[in-house]
N, C-alpha and C. Protein backbone atom coordinates (compact mmCIF):
# COMPACT_ATOMS: atom_id res chain seq x y z
N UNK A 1 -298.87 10.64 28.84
CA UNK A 1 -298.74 9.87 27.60
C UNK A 1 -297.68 10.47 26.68
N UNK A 2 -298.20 11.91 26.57
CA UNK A 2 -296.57 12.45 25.63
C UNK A 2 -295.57 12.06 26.11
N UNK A 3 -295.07 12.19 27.29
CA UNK A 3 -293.69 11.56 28.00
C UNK A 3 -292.81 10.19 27.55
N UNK A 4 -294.17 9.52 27.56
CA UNK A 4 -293.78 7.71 26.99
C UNK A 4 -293.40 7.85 26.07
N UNK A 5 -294.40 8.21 25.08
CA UNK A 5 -294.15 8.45 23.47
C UNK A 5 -292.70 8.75 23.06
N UNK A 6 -292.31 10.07 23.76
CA UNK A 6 -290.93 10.82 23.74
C UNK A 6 -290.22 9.90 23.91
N UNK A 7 -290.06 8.99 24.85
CA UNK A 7 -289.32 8.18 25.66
C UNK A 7 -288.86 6.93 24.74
N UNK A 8 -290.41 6.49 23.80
CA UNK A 8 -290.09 5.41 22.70
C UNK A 8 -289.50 6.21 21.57
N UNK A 9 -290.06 7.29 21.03
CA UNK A 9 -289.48 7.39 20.23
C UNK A 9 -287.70 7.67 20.38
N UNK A 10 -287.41 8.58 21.36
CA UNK A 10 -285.90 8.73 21.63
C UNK A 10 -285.25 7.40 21.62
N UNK A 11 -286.12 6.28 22.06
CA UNK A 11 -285.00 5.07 22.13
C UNK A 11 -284.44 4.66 20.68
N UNK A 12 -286.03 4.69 19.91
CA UNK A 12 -286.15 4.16 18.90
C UNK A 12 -284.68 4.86 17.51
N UNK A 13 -284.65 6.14 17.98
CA UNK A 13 -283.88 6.85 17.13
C UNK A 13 -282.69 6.90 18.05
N UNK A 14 -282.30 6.76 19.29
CA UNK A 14 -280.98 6.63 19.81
C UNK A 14 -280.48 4.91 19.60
N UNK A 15 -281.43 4.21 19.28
CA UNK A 15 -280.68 2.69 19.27
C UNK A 15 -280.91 2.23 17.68
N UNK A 16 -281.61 2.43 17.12
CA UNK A 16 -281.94 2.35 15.64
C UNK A 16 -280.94 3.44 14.70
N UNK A 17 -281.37 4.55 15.18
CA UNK A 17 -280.98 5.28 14.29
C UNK A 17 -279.80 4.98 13.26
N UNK A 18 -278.93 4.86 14.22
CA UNK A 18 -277.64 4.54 13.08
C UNK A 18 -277.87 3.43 12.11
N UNK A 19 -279.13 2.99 11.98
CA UNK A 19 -278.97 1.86 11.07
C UNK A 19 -279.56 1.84 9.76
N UNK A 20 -280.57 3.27 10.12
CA UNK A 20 -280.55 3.85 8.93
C UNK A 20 -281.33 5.30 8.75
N UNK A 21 -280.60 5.92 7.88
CA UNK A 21 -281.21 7.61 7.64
C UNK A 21 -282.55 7.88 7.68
N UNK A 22 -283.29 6.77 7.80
CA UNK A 22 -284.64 6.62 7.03
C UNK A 22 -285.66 6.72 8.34
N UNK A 23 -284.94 5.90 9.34
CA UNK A 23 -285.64 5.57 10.85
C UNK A 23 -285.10 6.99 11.53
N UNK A 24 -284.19 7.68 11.25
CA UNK A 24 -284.02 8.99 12.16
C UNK A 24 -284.72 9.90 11.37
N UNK A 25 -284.99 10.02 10.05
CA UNK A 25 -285.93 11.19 9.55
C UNK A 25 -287.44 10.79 10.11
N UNK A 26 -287.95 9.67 10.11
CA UNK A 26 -289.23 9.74 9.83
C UNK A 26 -289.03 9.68 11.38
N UNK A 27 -288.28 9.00 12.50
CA UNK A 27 -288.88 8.96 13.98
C UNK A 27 -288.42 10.64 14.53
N UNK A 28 -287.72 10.95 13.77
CA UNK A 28 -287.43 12.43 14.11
C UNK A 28 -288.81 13.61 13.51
N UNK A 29 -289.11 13.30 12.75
CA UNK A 29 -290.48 14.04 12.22
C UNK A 29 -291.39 13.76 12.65
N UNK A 30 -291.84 12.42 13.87
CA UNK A 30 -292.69 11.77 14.14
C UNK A 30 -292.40 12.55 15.89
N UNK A 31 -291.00 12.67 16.15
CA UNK A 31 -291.11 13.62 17.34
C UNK A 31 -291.28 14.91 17.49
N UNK A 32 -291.01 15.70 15.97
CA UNK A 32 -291.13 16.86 15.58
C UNK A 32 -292.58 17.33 15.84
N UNK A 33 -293.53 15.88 15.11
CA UNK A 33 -294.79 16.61 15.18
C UNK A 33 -296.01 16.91 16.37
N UNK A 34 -295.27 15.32 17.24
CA UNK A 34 -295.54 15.48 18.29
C UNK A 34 -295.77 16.29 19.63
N UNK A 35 -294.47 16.85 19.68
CA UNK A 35 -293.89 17.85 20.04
C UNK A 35 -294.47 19.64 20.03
N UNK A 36 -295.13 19.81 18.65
CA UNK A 36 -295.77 20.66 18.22
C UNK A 36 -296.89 20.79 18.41
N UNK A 37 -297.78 19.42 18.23
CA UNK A 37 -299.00 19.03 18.27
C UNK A 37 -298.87 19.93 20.72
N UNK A 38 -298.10 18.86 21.12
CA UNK A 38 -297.98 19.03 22.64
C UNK A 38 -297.73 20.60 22.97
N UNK A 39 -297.37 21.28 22.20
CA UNK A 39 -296.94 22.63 22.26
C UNK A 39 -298.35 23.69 22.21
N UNK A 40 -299.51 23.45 21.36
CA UNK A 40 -300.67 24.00 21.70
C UNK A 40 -301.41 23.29 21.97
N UNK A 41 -301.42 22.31 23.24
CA UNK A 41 -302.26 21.79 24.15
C UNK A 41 -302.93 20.42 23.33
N UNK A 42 -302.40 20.02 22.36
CA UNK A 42 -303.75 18.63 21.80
C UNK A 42 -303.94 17.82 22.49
N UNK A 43 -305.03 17.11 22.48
CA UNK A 43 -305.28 15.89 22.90
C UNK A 43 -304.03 14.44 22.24
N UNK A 44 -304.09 13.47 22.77
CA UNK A 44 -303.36 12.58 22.97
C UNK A 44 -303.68 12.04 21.02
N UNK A 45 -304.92 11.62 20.70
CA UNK A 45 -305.49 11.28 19.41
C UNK A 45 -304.79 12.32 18.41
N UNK A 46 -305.23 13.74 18.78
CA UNK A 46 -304.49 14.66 18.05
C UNK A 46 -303.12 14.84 17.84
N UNK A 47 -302.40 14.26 18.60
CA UNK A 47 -301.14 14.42 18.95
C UNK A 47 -300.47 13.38 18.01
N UNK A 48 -301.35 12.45 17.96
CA UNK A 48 -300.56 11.12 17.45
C UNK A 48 -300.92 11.72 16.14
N UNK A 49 -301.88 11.88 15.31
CA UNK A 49 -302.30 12.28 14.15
C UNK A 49 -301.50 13.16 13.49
N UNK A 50 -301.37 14.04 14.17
CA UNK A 50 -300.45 15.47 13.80
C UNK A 50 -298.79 14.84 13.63
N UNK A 51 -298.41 13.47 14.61
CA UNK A 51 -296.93 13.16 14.48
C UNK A 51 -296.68 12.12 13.66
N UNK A 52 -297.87 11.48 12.89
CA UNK A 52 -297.88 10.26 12.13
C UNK A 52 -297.81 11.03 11.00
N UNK A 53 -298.38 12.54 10.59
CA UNK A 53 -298.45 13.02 9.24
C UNK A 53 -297.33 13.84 9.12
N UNK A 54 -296.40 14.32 10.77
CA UNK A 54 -295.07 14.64 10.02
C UNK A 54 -294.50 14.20 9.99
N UNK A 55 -293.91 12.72 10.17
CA UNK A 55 -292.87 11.36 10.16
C UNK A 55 -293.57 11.53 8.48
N UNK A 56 -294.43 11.12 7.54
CA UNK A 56 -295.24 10.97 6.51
C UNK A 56 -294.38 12.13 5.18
N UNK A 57 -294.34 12.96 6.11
CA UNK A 57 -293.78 13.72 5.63
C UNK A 57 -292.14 14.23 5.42
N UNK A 58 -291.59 13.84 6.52
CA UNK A 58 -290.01 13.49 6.35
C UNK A 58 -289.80 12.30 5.60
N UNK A 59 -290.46 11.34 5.83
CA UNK A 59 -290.50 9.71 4.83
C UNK A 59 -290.21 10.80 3.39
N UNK A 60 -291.22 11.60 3.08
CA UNK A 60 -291.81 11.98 1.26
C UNK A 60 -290.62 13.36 1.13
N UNK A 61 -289.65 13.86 2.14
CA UNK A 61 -289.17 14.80 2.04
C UNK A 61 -287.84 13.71 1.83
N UNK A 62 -287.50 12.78 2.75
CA UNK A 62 -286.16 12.01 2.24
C UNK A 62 -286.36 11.60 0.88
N UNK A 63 -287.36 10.72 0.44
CA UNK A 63 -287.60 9.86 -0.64
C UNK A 63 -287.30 11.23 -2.30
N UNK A 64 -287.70 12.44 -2.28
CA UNK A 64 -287.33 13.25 -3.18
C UNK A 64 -285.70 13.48 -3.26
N UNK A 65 -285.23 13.98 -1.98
CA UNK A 65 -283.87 14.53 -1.48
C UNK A 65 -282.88 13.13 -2.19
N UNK A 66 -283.39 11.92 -2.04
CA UNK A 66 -281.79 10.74 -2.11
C UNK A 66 -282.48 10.42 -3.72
N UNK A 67 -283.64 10.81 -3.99
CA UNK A 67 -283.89 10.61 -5.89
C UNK A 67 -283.00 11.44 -6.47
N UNK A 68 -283.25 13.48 -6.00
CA UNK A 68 -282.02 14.43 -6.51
C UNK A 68 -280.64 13.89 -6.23
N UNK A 69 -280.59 13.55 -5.35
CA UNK A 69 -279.13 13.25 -4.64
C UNK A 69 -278.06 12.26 -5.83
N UNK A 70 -279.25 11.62 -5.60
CA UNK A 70 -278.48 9.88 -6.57
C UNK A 70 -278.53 10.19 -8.44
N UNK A 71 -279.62 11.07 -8.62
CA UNK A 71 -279.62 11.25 -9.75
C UNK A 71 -278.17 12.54 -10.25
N UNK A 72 -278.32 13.42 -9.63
CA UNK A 72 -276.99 14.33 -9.37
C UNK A 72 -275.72 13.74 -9.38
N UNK A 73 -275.76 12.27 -8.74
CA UNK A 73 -273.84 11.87 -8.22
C UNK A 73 -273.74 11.06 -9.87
N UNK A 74 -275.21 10.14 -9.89
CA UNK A 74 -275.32 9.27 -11.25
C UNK A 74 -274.70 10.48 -12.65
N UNK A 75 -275.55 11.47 -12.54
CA UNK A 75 -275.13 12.35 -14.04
C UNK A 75 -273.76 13.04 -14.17
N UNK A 76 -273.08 13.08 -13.05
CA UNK A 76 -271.79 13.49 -12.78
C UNK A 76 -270.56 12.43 -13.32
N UNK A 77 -271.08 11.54 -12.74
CA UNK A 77 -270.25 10.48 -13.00
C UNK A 77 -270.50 10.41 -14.58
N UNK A 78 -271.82 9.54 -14.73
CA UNK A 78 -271.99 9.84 -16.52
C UNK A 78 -271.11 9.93 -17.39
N UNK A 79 -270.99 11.85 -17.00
CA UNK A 79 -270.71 12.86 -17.88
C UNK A 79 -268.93 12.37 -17.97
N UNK A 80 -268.60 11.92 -16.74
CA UNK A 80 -266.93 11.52 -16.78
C UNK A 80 -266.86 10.38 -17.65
N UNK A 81 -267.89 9.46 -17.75
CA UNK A 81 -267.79 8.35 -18.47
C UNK A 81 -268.21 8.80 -20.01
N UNK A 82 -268.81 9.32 -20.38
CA UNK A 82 -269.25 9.78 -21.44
C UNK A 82 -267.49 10.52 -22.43
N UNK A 83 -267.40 11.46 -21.31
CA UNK A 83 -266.12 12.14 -21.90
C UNK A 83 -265.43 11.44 -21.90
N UNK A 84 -265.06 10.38 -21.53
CA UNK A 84 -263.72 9.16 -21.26
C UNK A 84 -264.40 7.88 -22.62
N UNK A 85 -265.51 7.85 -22.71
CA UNK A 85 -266.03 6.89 -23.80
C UNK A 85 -265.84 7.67 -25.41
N UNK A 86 -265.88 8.85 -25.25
CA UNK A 86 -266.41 9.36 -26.27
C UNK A 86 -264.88 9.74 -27.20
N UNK A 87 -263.64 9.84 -26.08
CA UNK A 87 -262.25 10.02 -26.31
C UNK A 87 -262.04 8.49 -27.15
N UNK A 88 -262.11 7.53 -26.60
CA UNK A 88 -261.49 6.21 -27.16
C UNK A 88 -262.25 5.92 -28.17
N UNK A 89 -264.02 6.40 -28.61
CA UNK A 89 -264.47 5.86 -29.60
C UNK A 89 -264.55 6.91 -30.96
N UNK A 90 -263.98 8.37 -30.20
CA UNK A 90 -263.60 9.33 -31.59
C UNK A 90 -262.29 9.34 -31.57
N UNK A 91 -261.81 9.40 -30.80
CA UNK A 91 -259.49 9.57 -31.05
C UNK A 91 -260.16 11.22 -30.71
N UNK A 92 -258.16 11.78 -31.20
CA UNK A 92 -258.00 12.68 -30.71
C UNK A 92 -258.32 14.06 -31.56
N UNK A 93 -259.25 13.54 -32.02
CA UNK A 93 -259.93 15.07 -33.23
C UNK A 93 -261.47 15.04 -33.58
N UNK A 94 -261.85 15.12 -32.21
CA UNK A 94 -263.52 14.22 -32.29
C UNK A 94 -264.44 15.92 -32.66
N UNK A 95 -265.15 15.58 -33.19
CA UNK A 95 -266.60 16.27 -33.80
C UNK A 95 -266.97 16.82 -32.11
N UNK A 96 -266.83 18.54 -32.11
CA UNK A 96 -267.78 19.49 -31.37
C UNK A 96 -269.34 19.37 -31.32
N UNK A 97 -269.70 18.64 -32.27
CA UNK A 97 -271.62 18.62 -32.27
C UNK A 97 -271.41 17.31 -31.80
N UNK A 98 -271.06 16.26 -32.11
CA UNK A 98 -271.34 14.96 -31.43
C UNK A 98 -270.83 14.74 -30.19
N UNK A 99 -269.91 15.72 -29.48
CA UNK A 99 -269.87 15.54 -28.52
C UNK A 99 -270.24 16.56 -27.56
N UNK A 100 -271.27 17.04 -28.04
CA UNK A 100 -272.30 18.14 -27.28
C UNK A 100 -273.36 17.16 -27.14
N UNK A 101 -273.67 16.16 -27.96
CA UNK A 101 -275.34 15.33 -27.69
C UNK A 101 -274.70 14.13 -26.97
N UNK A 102 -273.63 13.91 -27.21
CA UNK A 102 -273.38 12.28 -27.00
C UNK A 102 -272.79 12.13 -25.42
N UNK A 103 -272.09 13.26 -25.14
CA UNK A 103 -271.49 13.31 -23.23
C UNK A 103 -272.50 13.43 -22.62
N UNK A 104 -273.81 14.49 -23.06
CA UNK A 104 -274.68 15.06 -22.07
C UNK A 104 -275.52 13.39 -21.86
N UNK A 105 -275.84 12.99 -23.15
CA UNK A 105 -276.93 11.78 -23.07
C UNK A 105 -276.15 10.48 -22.26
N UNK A 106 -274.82 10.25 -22.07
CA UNK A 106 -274.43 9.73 -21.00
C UNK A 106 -274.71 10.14 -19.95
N UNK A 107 -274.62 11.45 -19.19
CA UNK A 107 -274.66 11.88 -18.21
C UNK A 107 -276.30 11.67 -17.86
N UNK A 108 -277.06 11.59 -18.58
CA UNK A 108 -278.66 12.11 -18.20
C UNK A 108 -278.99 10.53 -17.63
N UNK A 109 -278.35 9.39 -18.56
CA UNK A 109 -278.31 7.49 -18.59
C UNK A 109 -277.90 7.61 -16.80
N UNK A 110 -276.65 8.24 -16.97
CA UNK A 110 -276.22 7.46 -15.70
C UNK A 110 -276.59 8.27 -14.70
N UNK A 111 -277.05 9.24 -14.54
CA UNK A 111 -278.62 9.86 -13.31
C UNK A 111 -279.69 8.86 -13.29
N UNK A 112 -280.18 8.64 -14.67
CA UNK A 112 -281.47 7.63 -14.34
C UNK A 112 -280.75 6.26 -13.62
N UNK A 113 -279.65 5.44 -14.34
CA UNK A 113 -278.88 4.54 -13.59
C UNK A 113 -279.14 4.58 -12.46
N UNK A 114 -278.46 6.08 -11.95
CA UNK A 114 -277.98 5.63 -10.57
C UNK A 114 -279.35 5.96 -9.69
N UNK A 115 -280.26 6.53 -9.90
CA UNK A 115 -281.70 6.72 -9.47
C UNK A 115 -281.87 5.66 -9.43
N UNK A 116 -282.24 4.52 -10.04
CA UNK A 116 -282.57 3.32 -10.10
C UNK A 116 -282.09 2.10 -9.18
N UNK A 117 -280.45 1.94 -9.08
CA UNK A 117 -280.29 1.17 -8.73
C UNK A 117 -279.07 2.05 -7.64
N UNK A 118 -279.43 2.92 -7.07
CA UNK A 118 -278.75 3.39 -6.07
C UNK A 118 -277.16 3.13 -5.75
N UNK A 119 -276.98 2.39 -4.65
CA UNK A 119 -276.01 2.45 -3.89
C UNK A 119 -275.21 1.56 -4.66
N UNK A 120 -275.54 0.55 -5.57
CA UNK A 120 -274.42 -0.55 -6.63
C UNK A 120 -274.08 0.79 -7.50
N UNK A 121 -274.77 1.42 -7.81
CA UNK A 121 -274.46 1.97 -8.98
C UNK A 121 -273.45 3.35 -8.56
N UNK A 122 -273.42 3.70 -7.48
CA UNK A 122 -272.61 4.88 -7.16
C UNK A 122 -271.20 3.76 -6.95
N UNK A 123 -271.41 2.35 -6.11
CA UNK A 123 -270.05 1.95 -5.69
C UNK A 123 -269.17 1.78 -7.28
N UNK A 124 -270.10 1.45 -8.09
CA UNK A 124 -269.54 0.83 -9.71
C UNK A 124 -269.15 1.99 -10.24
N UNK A 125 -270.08 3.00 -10.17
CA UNK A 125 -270.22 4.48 -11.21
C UNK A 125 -268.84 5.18 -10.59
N UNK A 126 -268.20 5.09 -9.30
CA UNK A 126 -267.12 5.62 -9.12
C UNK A 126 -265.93 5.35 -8.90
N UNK A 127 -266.19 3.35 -9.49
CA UNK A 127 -264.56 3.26 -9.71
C UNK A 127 -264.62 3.38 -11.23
N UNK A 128 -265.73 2.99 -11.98
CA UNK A 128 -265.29 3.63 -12.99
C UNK A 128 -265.12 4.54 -13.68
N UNK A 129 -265.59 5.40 -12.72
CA UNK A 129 -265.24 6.89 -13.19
C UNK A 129 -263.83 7.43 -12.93
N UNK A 130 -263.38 6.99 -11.69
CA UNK A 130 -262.10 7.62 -11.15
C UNK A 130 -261.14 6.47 -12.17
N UNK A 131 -261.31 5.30 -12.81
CA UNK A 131 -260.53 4.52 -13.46
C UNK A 131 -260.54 5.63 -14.68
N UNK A 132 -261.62 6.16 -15.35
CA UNK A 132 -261.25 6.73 -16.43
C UNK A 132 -260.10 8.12 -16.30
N UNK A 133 -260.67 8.78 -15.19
CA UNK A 133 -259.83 9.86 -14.68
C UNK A 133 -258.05 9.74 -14.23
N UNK A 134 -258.25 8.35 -13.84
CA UNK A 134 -256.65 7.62 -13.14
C UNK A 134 -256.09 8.07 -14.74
N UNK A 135 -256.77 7.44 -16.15
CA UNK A 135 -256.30 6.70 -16.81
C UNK A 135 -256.24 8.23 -17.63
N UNK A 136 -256.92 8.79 -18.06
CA UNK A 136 -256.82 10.25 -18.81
C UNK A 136 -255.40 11.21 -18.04
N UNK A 137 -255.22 10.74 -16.58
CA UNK A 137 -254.33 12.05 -15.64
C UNK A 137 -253.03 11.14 -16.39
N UNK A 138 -252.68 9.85 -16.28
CA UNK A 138 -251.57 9.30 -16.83
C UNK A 138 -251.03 9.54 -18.20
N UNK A 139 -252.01 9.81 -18.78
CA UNK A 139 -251.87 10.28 -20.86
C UNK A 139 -251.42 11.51 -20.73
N UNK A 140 -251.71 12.27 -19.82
CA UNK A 140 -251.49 13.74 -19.24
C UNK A 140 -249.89 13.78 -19.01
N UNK A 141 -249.71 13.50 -17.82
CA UNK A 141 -248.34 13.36 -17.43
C UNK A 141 -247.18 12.63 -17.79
N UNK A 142 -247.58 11.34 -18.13
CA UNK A 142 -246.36 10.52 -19.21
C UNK A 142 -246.69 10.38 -20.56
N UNK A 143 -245.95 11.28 -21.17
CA UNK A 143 -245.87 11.50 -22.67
C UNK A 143 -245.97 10.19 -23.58
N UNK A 144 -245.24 9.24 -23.53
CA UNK A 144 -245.66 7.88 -24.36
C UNK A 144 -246.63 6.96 -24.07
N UNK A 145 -247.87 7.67 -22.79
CA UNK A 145 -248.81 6.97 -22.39
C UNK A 145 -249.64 7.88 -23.27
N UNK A 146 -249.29 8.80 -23.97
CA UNK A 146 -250.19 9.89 -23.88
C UNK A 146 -252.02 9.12 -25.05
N UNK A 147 -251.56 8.06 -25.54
CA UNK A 147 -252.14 7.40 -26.11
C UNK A 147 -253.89 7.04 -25.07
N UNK A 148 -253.43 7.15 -24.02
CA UNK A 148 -254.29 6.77 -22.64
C UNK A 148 -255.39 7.61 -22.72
N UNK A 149 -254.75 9.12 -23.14
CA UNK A 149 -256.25 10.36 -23.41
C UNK A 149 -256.49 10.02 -24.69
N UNK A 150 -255.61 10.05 -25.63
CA UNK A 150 -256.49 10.41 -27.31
C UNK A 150 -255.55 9.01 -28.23
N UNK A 151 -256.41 8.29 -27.63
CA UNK A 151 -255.84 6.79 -28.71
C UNK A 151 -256.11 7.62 -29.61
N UNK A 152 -254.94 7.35 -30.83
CA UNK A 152 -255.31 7.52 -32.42
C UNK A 152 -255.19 6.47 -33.51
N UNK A 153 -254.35 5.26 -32.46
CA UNK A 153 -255.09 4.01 -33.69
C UNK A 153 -255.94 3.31 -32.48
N UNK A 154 -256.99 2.02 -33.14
CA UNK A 154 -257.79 1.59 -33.03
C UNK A 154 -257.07 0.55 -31.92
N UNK A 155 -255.74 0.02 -31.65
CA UNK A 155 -255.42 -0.84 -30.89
C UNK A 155 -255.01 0.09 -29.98
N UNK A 156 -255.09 1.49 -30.04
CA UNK A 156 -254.84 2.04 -28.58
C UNK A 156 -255.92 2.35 -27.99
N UNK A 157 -256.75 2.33 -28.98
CA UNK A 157 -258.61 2.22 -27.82
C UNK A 157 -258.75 0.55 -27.91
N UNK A 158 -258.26 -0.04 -28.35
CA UNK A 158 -259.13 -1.20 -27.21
C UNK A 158 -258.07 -1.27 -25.92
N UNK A 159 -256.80 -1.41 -26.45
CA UNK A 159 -256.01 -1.39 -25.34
C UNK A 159 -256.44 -0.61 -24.28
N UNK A 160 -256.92 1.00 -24.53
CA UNK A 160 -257.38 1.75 -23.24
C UNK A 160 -258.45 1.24 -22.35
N UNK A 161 -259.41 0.75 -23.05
CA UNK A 161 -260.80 0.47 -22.86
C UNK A 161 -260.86 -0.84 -22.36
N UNK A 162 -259.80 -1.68 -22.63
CA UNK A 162 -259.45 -2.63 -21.15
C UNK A 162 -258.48 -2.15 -20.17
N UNK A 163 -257.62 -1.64 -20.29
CA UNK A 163 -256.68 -1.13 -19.30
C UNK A 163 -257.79 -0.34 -17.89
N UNK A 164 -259.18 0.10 -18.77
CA UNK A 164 -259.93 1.24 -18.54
C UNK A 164 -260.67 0.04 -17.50
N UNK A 165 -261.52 -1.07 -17.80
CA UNK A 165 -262.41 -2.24 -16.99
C UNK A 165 -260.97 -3.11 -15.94
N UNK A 166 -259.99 -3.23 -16.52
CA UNK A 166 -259.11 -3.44 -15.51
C UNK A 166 -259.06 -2.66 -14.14
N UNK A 167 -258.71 -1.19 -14.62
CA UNK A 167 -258.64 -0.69 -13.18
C UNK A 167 -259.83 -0.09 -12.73
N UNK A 168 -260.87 -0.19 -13.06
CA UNK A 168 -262.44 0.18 -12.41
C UNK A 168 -262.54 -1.49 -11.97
N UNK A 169 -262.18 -2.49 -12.37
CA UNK A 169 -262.61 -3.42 -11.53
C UNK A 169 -261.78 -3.58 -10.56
N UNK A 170 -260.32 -3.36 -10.15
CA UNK A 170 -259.70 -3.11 -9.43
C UNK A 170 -260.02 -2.25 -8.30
N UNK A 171 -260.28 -1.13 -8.59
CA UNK A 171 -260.93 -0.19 -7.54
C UNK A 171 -262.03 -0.98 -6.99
N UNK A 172 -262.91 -1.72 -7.80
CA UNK A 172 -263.74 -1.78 -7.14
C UNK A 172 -263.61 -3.07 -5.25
N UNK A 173 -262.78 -3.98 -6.37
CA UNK A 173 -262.04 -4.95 -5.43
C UNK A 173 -261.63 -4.05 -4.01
N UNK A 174 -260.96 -3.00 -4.44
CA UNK A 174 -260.30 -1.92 -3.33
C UNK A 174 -261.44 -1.39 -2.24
N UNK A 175 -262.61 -1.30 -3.11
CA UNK A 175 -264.04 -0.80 -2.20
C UNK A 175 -264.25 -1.80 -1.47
N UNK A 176 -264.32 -3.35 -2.21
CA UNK A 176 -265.17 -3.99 -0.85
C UNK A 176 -264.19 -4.50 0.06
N UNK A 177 -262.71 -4.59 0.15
CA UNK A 177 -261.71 -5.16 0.65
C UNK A 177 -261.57 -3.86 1.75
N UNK A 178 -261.46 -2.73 1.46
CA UNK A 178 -261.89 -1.46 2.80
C UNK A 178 -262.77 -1.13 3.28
N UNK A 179 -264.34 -1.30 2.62
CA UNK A 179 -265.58 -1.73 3.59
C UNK A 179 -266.06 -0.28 2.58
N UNK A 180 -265.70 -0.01 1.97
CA UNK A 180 -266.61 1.62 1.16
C UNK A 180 -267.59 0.93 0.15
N UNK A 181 -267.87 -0.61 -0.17
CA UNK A 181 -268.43 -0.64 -1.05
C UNK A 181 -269.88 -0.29 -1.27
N UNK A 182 -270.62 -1.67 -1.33
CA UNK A 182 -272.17 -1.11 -2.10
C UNK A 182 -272.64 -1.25 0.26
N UNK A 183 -273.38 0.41 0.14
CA UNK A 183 -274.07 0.81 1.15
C UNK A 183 -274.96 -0.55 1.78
N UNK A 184 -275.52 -1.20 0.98
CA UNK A 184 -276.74 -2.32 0.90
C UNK A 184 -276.24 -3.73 1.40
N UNK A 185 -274.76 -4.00 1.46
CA UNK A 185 -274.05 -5.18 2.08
C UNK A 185 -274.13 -4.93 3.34
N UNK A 186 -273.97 -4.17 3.96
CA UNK A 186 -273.72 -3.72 5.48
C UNK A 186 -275.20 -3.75 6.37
């Protein structure tokens, strides 16, 4: 009976697997436990018991790992959006205390964000993050863009702050037209 088992589960994770992380952790923990259980002699009942509660357990070991994961890429990003929001809505002589509460509390938003709504929110959270970054490296390097990092009149932050949804929606166009977009289409 262990043999079969082995036999389904290997298929199950050699023909499935790639289709998702989720079916190779838990059928891989489900052979793990099996395996172990078969290793000091169990019975067949025991065997299954012992490999149903460590599949149970890779399930509850992924489900923490892609919460840190997503919440980590979400507050990263954030924090780029935060510092890129916080430039166009103070200019270029912004308050040290408000932008000690006001970047971090972006960053903490867009962890819970991206916890929430996963794989849209990393494809969105990183063109518009790398749009803000495109758009801050250009203020950097061409001097009469320089308006791009530290608008100091009010028509060079709105101007940025569309220039800014222009090319994050652009990128994003770029994601699903090369196949990187939202994980969940595929």
């Amino acid at each position: 009976m262990s043999g079969f088992a082995m036999i389904v589960v290997g298929l199950v994770l050699g023909i499935a697997g790639a289709w998702s992380i989720r079916t190779v952790l838990v059928t891989a923990g489900f052979g793990a436990g099996w395996l172990l259980a078969s290793v000091f002699g169990a019975t067949v009942l025991t065997a299954l018991i012992i490999a149903l509660v460590t599949a149970l357990l890779a399930w509850l070991v992924l489900r923490l790992a892609t919460t840190i994961v997503f919440f980590s890429v979400g507050a990263l990003v954030g924090l780029v959006v935060g510092g890129r929001l916080f430039r166009l809505l103070e200019g270029g002589d912004g308050n040290i205390l408000l932008a000690i509460v006001f970047i971090p509390a972006i960053g903490i938003a867009g962890g819970w964000l991206a916890e929430k709504a996963r794989e849209r929110f990393v494809a969105w959270g990183t063109a518009i993050g790398g749009a803000a970054l495109v758009l801050s490296g250009v203020g950097v390097l061409v001097s009469w863009l320089s308006w791009l990092r530290d608008p100091a009149e009010g028509w060079q932050a709105v101007l940025g702050a569309v220039a800014w949804v222009a090319l994050a929606v652009g990128f994003r166009i770029g994601q699903k037209v090369v196949g990187t977009g939202d994980l969940s289409d595929h």
